[in-house]
N, C-alpha and C. Protein backbone atom coordinates (compact mmCIF):
# COMPACT_ATOMS: atom_id res chain seq x y z
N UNK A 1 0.86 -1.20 0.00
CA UNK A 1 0.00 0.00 0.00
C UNK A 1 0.89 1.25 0.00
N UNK A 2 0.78 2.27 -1.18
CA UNK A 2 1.49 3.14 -1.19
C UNK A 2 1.44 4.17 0.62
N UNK A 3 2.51 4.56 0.65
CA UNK A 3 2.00 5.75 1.63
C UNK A 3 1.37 7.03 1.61
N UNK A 4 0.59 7.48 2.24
CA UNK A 4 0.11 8.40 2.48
C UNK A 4 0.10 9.71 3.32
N UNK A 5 0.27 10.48 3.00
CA UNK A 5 0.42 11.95 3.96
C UNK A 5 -0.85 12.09 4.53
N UNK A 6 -0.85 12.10 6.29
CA UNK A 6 -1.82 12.45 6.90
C UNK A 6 -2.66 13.77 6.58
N UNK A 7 -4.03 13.71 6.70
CA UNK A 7 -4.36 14.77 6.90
C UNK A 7 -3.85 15.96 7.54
N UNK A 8 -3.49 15.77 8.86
CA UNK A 8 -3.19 16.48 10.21
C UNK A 8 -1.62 17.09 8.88
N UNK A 9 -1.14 16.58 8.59
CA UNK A 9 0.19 17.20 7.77
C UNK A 9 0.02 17.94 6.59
N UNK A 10 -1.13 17.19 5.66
CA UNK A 10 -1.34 18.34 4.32
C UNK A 10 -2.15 19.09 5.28
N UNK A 11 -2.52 19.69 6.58
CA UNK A 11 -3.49 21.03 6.84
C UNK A 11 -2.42 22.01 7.54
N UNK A 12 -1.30 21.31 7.88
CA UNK A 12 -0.34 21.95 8.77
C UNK A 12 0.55 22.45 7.62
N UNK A 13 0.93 21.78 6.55
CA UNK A 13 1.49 22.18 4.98
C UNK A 13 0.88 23.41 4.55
N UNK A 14 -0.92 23.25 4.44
CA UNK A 14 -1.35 24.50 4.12
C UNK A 14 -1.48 25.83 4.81
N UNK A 15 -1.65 25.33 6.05
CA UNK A 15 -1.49 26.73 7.14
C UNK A 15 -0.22 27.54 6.64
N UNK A 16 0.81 26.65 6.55
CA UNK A 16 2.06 27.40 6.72
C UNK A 16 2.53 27.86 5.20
N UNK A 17 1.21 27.47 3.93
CA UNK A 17 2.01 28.25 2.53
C UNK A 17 1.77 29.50 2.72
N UNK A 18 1.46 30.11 3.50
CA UNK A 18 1.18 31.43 3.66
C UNK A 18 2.49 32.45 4.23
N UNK A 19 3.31 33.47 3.59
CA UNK A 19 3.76 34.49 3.80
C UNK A 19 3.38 34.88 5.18
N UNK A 20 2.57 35.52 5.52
CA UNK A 20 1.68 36.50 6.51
C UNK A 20 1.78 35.49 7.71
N UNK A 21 1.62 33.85 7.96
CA UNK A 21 1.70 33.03 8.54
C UNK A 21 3.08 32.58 9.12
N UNK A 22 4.07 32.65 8.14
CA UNK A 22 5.28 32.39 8.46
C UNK A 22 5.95 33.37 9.26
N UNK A 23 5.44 34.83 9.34
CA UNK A 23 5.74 35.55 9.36
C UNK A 23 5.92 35.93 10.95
N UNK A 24 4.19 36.14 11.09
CA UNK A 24 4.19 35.53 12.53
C UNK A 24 4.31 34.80 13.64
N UNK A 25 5.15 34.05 12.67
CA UNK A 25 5.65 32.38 13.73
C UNK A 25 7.30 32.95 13.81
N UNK A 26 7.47 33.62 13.19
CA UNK A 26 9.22 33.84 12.95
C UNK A 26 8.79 35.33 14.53
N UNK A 27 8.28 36.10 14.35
CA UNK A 27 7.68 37.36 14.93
C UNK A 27 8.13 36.53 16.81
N UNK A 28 6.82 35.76 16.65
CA UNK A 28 6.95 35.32 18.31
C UNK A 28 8.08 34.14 18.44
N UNK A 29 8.56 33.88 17.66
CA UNK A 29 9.94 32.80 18.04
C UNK A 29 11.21 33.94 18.08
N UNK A 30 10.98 34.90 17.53
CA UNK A 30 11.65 36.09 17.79
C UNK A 30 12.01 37.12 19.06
N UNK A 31 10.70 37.29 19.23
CA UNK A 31 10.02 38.35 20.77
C UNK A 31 9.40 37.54 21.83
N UNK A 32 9.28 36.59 21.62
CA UNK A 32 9.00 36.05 22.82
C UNK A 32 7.35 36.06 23.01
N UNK A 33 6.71 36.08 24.36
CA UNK A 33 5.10 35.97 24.33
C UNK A 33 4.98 37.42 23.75
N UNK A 34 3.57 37.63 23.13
CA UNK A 34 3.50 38.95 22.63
C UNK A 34 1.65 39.11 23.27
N UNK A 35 1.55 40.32 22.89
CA UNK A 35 -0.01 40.53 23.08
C UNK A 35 -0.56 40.53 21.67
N UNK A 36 -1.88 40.57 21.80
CA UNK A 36 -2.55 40.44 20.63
C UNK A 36 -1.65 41.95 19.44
N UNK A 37 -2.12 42.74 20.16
CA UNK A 37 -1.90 44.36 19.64
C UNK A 37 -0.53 44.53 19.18
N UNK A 38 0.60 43.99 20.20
CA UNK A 38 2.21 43.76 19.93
C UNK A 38 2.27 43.29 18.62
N UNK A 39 1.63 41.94 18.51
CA UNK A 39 1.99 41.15 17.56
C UNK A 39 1.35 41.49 15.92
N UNK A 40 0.40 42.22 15.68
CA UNK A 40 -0.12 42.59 14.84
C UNK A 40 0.43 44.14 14.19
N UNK A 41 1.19 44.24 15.17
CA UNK A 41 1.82 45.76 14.88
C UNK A 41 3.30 45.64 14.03
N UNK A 42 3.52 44.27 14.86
CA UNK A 42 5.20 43.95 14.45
C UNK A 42 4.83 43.05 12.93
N UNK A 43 3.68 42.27 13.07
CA UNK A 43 3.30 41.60 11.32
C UNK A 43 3.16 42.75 10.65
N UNK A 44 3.03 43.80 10.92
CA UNK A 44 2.49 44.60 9.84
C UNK A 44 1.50 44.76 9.28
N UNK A 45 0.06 44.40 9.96
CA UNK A 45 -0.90 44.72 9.81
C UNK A 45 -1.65 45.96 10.85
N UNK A 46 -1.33 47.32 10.16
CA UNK A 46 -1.88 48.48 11.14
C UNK A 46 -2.89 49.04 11.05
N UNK A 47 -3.45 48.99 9.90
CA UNK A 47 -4.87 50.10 9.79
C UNK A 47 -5.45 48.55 9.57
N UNK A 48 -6.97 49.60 10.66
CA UNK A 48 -8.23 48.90 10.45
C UNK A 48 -8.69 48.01 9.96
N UNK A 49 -8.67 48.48 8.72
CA UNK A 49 -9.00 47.26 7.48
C UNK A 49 -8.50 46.23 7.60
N UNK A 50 -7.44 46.27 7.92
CA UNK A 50 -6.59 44.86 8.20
C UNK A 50 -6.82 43.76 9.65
N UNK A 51 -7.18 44.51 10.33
CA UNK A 51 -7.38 43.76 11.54
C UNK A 51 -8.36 42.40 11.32
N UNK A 52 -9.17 42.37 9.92
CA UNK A 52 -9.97 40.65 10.34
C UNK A 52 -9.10 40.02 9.37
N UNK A 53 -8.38 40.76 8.96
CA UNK A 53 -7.19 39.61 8.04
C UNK A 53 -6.08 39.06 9.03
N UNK A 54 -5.62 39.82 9.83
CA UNK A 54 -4.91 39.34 11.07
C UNK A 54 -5.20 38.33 11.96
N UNK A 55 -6.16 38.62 12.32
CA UNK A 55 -7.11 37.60 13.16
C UNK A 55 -7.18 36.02 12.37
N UNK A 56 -8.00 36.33 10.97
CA UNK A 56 -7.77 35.27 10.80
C UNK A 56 -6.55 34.40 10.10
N UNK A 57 -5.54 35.03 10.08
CA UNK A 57 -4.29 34.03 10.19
C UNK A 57 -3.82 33.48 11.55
N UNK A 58 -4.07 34.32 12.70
CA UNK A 58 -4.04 34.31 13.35
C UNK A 58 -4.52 32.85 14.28
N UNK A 59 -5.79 33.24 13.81
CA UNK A 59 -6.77 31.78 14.30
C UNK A 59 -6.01 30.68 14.07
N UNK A 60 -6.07 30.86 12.00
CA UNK A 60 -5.18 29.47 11.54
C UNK A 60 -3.89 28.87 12.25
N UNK A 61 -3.01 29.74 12.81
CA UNK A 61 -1.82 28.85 13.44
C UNK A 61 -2.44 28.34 14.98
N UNK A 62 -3.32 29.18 15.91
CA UNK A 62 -3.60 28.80 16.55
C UNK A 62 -4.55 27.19 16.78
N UNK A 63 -5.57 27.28 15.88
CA UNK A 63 -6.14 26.29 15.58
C UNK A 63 -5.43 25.07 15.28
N UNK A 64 -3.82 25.28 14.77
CA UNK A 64 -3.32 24.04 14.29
C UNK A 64 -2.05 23.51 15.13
N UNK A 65 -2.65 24.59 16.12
CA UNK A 65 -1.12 24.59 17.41
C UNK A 65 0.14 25.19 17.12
N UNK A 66 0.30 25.58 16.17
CA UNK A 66 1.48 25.81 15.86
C UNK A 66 1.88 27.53 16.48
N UNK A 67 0.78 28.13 17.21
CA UNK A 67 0.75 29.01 18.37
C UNK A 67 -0.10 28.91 19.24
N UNK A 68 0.00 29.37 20.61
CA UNK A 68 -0.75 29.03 21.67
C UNK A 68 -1.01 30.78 22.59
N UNK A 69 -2.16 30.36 23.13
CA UNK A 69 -2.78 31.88 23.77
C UNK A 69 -2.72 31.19 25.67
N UNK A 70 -1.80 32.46 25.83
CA UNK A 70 -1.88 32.02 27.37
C UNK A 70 -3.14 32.79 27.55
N UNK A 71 -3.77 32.56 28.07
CA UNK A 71 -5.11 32.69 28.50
C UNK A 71 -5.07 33.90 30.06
N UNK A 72 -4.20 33.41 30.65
CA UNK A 72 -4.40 34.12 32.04
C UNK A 72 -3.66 35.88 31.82
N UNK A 73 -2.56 36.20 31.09
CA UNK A 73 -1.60 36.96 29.85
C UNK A 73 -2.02 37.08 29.44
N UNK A 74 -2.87 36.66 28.72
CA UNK A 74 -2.96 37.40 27.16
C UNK A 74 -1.93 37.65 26.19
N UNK A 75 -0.94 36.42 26.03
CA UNK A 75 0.24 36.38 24.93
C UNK A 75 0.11 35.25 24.49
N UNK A 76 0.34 35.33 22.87
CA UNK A 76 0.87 34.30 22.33
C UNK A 76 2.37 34.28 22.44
N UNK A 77 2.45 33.10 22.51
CA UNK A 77 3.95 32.59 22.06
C UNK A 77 3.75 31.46 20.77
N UNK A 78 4.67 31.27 20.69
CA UNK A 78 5.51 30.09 19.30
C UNK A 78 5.54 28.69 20.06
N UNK A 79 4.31 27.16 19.54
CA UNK A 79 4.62 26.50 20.64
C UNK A 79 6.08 25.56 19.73
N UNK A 80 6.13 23.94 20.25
CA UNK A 80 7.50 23.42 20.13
C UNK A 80 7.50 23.48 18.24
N UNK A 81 5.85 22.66 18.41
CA UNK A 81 5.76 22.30 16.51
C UNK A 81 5.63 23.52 15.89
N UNK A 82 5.22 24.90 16.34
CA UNK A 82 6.06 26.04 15.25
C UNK A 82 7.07 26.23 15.34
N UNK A 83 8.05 25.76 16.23
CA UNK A 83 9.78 26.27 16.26
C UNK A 83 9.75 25.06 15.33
N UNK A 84 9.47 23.65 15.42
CA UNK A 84 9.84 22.75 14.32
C UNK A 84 9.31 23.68 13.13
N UNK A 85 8.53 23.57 12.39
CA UNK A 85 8.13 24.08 11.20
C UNK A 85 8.95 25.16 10.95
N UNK A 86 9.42 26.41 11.80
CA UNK A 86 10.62 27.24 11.59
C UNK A 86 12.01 26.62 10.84
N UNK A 87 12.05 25.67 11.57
CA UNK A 87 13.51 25.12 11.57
C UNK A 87 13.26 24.50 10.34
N UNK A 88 12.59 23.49 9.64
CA UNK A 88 12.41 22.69 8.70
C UNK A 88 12.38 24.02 7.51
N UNK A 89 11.59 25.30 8.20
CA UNK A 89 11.36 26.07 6.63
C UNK A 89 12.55 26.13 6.31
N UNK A 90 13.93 26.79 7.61
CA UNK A 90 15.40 26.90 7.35
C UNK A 90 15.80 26.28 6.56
N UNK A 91 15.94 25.13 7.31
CA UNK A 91 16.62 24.44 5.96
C UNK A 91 16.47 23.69 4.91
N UNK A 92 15.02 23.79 4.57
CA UNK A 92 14.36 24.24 3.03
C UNK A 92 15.10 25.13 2.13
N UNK A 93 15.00 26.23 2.82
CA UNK A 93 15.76 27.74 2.09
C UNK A 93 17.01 27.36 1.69
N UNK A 94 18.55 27.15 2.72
CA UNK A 94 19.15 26.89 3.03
C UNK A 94 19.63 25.73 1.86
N UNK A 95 18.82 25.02 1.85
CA UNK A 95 19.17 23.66 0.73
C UNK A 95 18.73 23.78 -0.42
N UNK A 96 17.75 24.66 -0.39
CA UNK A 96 16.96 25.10 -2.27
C UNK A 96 18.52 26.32 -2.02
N UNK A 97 19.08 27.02 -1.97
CA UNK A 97 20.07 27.81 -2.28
C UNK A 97 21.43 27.34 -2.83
N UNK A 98 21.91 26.20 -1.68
CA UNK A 98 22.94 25.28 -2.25
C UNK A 98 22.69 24.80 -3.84
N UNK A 99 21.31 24.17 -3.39
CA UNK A 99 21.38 23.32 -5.09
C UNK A 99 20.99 24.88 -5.97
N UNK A 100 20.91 26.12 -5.80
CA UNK A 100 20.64 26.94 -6.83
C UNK A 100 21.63 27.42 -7.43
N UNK A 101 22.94 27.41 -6.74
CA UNK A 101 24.22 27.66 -7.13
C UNK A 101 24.16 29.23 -7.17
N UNK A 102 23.32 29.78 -6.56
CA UNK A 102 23.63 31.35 -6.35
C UNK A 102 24.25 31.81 -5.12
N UNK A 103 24.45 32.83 -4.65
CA UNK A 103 24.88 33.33 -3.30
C UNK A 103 23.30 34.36 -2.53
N UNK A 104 23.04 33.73 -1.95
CA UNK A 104 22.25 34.60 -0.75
C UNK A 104 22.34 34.82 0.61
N UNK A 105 21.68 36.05 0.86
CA UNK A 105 22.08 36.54 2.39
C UNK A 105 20.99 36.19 3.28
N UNK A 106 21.49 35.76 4.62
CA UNK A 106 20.29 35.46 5.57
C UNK A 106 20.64 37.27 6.27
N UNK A 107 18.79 37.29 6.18
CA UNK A 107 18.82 38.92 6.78
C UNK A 107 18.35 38.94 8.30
N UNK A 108 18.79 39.91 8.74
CA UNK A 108 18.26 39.87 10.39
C UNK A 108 17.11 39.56 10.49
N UNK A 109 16.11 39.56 9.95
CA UNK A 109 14.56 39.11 9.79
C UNK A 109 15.12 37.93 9.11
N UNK A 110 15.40 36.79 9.81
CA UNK A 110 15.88 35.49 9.21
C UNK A 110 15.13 34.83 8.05
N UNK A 111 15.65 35.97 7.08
CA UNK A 111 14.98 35.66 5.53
C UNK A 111 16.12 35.62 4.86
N UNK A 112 16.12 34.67 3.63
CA UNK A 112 16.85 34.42 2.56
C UNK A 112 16.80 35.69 1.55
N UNK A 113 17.99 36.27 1.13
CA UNK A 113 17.66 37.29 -0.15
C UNK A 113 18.80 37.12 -0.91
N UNK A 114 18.46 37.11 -2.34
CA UNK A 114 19.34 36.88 -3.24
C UNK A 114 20.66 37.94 -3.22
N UNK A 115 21.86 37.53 -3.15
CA UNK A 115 22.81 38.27 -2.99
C UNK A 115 22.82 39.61 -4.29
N UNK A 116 22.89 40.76 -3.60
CA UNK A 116 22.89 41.96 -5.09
C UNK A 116 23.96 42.71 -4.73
N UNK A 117 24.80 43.21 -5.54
CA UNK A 117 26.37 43.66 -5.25
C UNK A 117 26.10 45.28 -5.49
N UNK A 118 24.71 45.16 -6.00
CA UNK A 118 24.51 46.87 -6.27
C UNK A 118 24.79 47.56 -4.81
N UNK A 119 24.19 46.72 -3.58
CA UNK A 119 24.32 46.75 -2.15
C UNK A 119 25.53 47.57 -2.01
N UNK A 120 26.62 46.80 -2.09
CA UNK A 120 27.92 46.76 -1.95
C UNK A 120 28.63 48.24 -2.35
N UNK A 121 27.78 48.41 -4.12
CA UNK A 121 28.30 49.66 -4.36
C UNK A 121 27.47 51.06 -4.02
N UNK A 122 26.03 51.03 -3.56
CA UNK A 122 25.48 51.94 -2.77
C UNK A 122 26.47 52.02 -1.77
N UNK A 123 26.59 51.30 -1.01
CA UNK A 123 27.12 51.59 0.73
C UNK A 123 28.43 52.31 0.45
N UNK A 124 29.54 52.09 -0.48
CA UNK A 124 30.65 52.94 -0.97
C UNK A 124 30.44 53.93 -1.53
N UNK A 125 29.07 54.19 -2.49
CA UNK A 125 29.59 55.82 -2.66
C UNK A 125 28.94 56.51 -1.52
N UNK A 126 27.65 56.27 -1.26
CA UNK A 126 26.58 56.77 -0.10
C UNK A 126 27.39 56.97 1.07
N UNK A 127 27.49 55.42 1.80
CA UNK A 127 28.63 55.88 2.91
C UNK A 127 29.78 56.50 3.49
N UNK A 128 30.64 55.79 2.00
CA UNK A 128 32.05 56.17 2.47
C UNK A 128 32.53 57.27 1.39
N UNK A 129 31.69 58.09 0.72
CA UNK A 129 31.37 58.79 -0.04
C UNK A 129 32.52 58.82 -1.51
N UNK A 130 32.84 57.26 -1.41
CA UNK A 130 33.69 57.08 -2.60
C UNK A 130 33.08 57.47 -4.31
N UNK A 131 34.58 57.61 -5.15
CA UNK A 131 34.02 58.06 -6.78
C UNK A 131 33.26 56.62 -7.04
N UNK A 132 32.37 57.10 -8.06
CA UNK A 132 31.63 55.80 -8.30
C UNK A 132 32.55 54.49 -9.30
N UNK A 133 33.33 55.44 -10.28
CA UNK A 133 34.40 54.27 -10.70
C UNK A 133 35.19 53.53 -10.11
N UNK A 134 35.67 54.45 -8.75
CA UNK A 134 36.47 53.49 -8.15
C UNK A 134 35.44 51.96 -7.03
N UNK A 135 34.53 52.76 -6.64
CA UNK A 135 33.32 52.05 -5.77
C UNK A 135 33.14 50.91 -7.10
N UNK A 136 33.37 50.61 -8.32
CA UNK A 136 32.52 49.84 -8.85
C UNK A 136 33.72 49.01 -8.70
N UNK A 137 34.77 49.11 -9.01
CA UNK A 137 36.21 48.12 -8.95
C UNK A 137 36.18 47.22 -7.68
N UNK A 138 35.92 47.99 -6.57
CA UNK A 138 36.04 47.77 -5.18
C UNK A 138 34.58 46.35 -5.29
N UNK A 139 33.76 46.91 -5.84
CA UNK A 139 32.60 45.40 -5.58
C UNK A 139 32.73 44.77 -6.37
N UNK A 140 33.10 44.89 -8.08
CA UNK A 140 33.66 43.88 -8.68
C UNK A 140 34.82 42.66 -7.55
N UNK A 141 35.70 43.25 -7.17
CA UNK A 141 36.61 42.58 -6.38
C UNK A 141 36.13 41.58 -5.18
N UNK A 142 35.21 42.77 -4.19
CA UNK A 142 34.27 41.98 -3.29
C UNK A 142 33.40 40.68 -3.37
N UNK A 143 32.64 41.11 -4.81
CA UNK A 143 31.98 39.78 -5.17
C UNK A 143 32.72 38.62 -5.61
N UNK A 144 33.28 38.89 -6.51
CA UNK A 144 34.44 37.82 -6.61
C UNK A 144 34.92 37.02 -5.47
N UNK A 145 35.94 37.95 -4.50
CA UNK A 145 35.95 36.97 -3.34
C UNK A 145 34.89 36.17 -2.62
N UNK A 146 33.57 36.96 -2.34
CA UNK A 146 32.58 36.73 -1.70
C UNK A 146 32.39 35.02 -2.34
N UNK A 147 32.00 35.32 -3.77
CA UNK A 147 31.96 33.67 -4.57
C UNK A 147 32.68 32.57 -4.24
N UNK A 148 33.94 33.21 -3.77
CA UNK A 148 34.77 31.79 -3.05
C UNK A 148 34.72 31.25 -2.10
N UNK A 149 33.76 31.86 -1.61
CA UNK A 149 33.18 31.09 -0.02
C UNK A 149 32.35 29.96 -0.40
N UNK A 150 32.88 28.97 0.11
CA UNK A 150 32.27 27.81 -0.15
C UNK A 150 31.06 27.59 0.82
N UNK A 151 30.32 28.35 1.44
CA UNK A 151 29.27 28.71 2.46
C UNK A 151 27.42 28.74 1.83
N UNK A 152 26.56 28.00 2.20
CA UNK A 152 25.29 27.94 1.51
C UNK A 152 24.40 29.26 1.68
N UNK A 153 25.01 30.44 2.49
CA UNK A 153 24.53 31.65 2.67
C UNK A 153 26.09 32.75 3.19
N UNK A 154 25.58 34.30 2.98
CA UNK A 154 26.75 34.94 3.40
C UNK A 154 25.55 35.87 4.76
N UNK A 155 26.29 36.70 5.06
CA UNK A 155 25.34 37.56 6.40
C UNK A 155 26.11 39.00 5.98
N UNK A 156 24.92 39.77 6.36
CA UNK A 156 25.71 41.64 6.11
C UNK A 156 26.98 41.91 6.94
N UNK A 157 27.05 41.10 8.09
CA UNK A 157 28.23 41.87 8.69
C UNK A 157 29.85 40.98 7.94
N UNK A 158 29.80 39.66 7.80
CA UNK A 158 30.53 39.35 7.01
C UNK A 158 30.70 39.96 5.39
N UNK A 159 29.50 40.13 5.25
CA UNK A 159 29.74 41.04 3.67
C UNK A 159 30.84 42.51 3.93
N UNK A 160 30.35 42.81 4.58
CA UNK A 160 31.22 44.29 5.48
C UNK A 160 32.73 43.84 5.79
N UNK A 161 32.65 42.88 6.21
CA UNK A 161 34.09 42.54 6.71
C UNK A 161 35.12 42.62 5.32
N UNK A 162 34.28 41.67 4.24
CA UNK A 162 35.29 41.62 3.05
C UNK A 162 35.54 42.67 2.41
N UNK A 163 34.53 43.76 2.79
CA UNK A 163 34.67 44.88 1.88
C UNK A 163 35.58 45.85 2.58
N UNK A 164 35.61 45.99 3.76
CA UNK A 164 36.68 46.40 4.75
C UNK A 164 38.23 46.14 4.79
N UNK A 165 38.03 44.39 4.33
CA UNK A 165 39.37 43.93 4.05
C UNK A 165 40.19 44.74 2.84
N UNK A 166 39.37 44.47 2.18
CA UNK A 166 39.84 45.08 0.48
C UNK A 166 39.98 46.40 0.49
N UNK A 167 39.70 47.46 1.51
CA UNK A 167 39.90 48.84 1.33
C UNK A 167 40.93 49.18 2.18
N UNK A 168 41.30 48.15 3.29
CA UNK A 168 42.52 48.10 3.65
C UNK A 168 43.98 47.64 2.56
N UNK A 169 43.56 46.43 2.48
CA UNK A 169 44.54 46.09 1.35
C UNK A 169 45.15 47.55 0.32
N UNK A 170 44.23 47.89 0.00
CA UNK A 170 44.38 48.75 -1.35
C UNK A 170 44.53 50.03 -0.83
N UNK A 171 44.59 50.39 0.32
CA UNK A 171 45.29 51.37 1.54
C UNK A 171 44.48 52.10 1.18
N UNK A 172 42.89 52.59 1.21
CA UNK A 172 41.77 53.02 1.11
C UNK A 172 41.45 53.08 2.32
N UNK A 173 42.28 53.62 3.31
CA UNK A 173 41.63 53.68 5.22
C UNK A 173 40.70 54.51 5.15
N UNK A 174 40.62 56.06 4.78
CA UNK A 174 39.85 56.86 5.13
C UNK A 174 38.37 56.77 4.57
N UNK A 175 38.01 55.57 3.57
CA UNK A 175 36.83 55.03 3.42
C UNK A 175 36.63 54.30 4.21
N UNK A 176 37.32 52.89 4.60
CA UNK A 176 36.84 52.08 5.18
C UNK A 176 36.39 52.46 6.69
N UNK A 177 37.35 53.50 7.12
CA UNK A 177 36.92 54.06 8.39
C UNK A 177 35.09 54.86 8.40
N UNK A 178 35.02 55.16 7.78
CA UNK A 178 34.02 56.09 7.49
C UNK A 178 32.41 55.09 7.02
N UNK A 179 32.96 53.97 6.85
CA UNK A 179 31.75 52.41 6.10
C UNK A 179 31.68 51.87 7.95
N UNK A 180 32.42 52.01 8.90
CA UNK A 180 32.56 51.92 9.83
C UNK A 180 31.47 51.92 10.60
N UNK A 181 30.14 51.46 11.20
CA UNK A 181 29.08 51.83 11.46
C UNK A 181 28.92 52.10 13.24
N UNK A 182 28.41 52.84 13.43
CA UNK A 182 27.99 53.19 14.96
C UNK A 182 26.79 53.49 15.71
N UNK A 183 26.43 52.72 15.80
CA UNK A 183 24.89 52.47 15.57
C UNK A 183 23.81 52.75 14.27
N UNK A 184 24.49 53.89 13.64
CA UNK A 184 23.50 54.20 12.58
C UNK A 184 24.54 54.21 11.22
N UNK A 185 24.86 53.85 9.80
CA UNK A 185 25.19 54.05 9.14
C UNK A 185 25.98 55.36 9.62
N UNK A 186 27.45 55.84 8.45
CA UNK A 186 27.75 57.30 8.42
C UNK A 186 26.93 58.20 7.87
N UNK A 187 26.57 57.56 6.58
CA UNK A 187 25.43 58.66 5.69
C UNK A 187 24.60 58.75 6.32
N UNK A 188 23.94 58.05 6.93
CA UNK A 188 22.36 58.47 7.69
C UNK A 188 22.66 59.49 9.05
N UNK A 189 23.91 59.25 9.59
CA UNK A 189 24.10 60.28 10.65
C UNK A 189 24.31 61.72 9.85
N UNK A 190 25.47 61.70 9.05
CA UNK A 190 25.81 63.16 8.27
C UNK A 190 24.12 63.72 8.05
N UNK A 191 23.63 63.08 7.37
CA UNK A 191 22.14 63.67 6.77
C UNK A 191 21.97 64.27 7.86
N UNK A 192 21.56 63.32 9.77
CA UNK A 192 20.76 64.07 10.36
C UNK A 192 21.49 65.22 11.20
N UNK A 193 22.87 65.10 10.71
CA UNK A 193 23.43 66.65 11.22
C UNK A 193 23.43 67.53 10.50
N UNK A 194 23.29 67.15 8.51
CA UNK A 194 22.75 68.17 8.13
C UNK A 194 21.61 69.14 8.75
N UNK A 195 20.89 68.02 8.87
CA UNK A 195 19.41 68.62 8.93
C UNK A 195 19.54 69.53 10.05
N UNK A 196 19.71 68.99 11.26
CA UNK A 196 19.53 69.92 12.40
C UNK A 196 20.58 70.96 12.61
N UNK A 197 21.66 71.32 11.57
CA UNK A 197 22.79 72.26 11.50
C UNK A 197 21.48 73.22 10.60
N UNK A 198 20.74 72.79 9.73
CA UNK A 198 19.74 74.04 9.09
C UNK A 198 18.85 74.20 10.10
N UNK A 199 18.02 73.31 11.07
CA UNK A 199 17.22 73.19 11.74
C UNK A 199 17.25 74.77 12.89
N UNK A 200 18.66 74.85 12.94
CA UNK A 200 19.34 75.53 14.32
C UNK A 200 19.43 76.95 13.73
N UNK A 201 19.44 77.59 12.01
CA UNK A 201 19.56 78.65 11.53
C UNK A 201 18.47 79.39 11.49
C-alpha cells in the first residue's frame, strides 16, 4: 500500500504556505510571548481594514497549534511544533540555495535574499562617499571573493568585513573608516546633522 500523507500534515502544509503566517511564527519565536496588539503591529498589519485579516491568520496557526494563547496573559507565544516548522522552513531555504548555485544573504529578519552587489556599491559611494568608478572596482573585487566562499549563505556583517578587508589592502583607510558603522550608518548620521545644522539657523 502506497503511503500516504496524513491529513493532520497536508493542513499543517497549508497553514504554513502562507507568507503573513510564516511571518508571525518567525515574529513570536523572535520576541517572545506577545499581546494580541504587539503582535499585529510587528506583522504589519496596522490600519483597520486589516485587523480581520490578522485575526484570521491568526486563528489558523492557533487552531493548528502551531501558536498558543496564554489565557491568564494574554500572549501568544511560538509552541514546540512552530519552532519545528521554523527550523524545517530553514533548511528548506538553506538547501533550495545550495542546489541553486547562487549566493544569498540570511537577513536579520531570518529571511533568505538573493545576494545583489549593487548593495555593496550603494554603501561605498553613499557611505564612504567614494568616486563611483572606483566604488565599482572595489565590488567587482568583493563579489568575486565573496563567490569563493564555499558557504550555503553569506550575512551583512561578514559582507562588510570583506569589503573592509579590500579597502585596507588597497590602503583606502579613510573610506573604510568612514563604512565603519555606529549604531546608525555614516550617511544616515551626516544627513541628520545636516538637517539639524539648518534646523538651528
Amino acid at each position: 500500500m502506497p503511503y500516504r500523507t496524513s491529513k493532520r500534515v497536508r493542513t499543517i502544509y497549508s497553514v504554513i504556505a502562507s507568507s503573513n503566517r510564516l511571518d508571525i511564527l518567525r515574529i513570536l519565536n523572535a520576541k517572545g510571548p506577545l499581546s494580541y496588539s504587539e503582535l499585529k503591529t510587528l506583522a504589519g498589519f496596522k490600519s483597520k481594514k486589516e485587523s480581520g485579516k490578522f485575526a484570521y491568520h491568526l486563528r489558523k496557526l492557533v487552531k493548528q497549534m502551531l501558536v498558543t494563547l496564554n489565557r491568564s496573559e494574554r500572549r501568544y507565544t511560538v509552541t514546540n511544533l512552530g519552532r519545528l516548522i521554523l527550523n524545517l522552513t530553514r533548511q528548506i531555504e538553506e538547501q533550495s540555495v545550495i542546489e541553486s548555485g547562487k549566493i544569498y544573504v540570511r537577513t536579520s529578519k531570518e529571511m533568505m535574499e538573493e545576494f545583489k552587489p549593487d548593495k555593496i556599491l550603494q554603501a561605498l559611494v553613499k557611505e564612504a562617499g567614494m568616486p563611483v568608478d572606483l566604488a565599482q572596482k572595489m565590488t567587482s573585487e568583493a563579489e568575486a571573493r565573496l563567490y569563493k566562499f564555499q558557504t550555503s549563505y553569506l550575512t551583512a556583517p561578514l559582507i562588510r568585513e570583506i569589503v573592509n578587508a579590500l579597502l585596507i589592502e588597497h590602503g583606502y583607510e579613510e573610506y573604510r573608516h568612514k563604512l565603519t558603522r555606529i549604531g546608525l550608518p555614516i550617511h544616515d548620521v551626516t544627513q541628520m546633522l545636516k538637517h539639524s545644522t539648518r534646523s538651528d539657523k
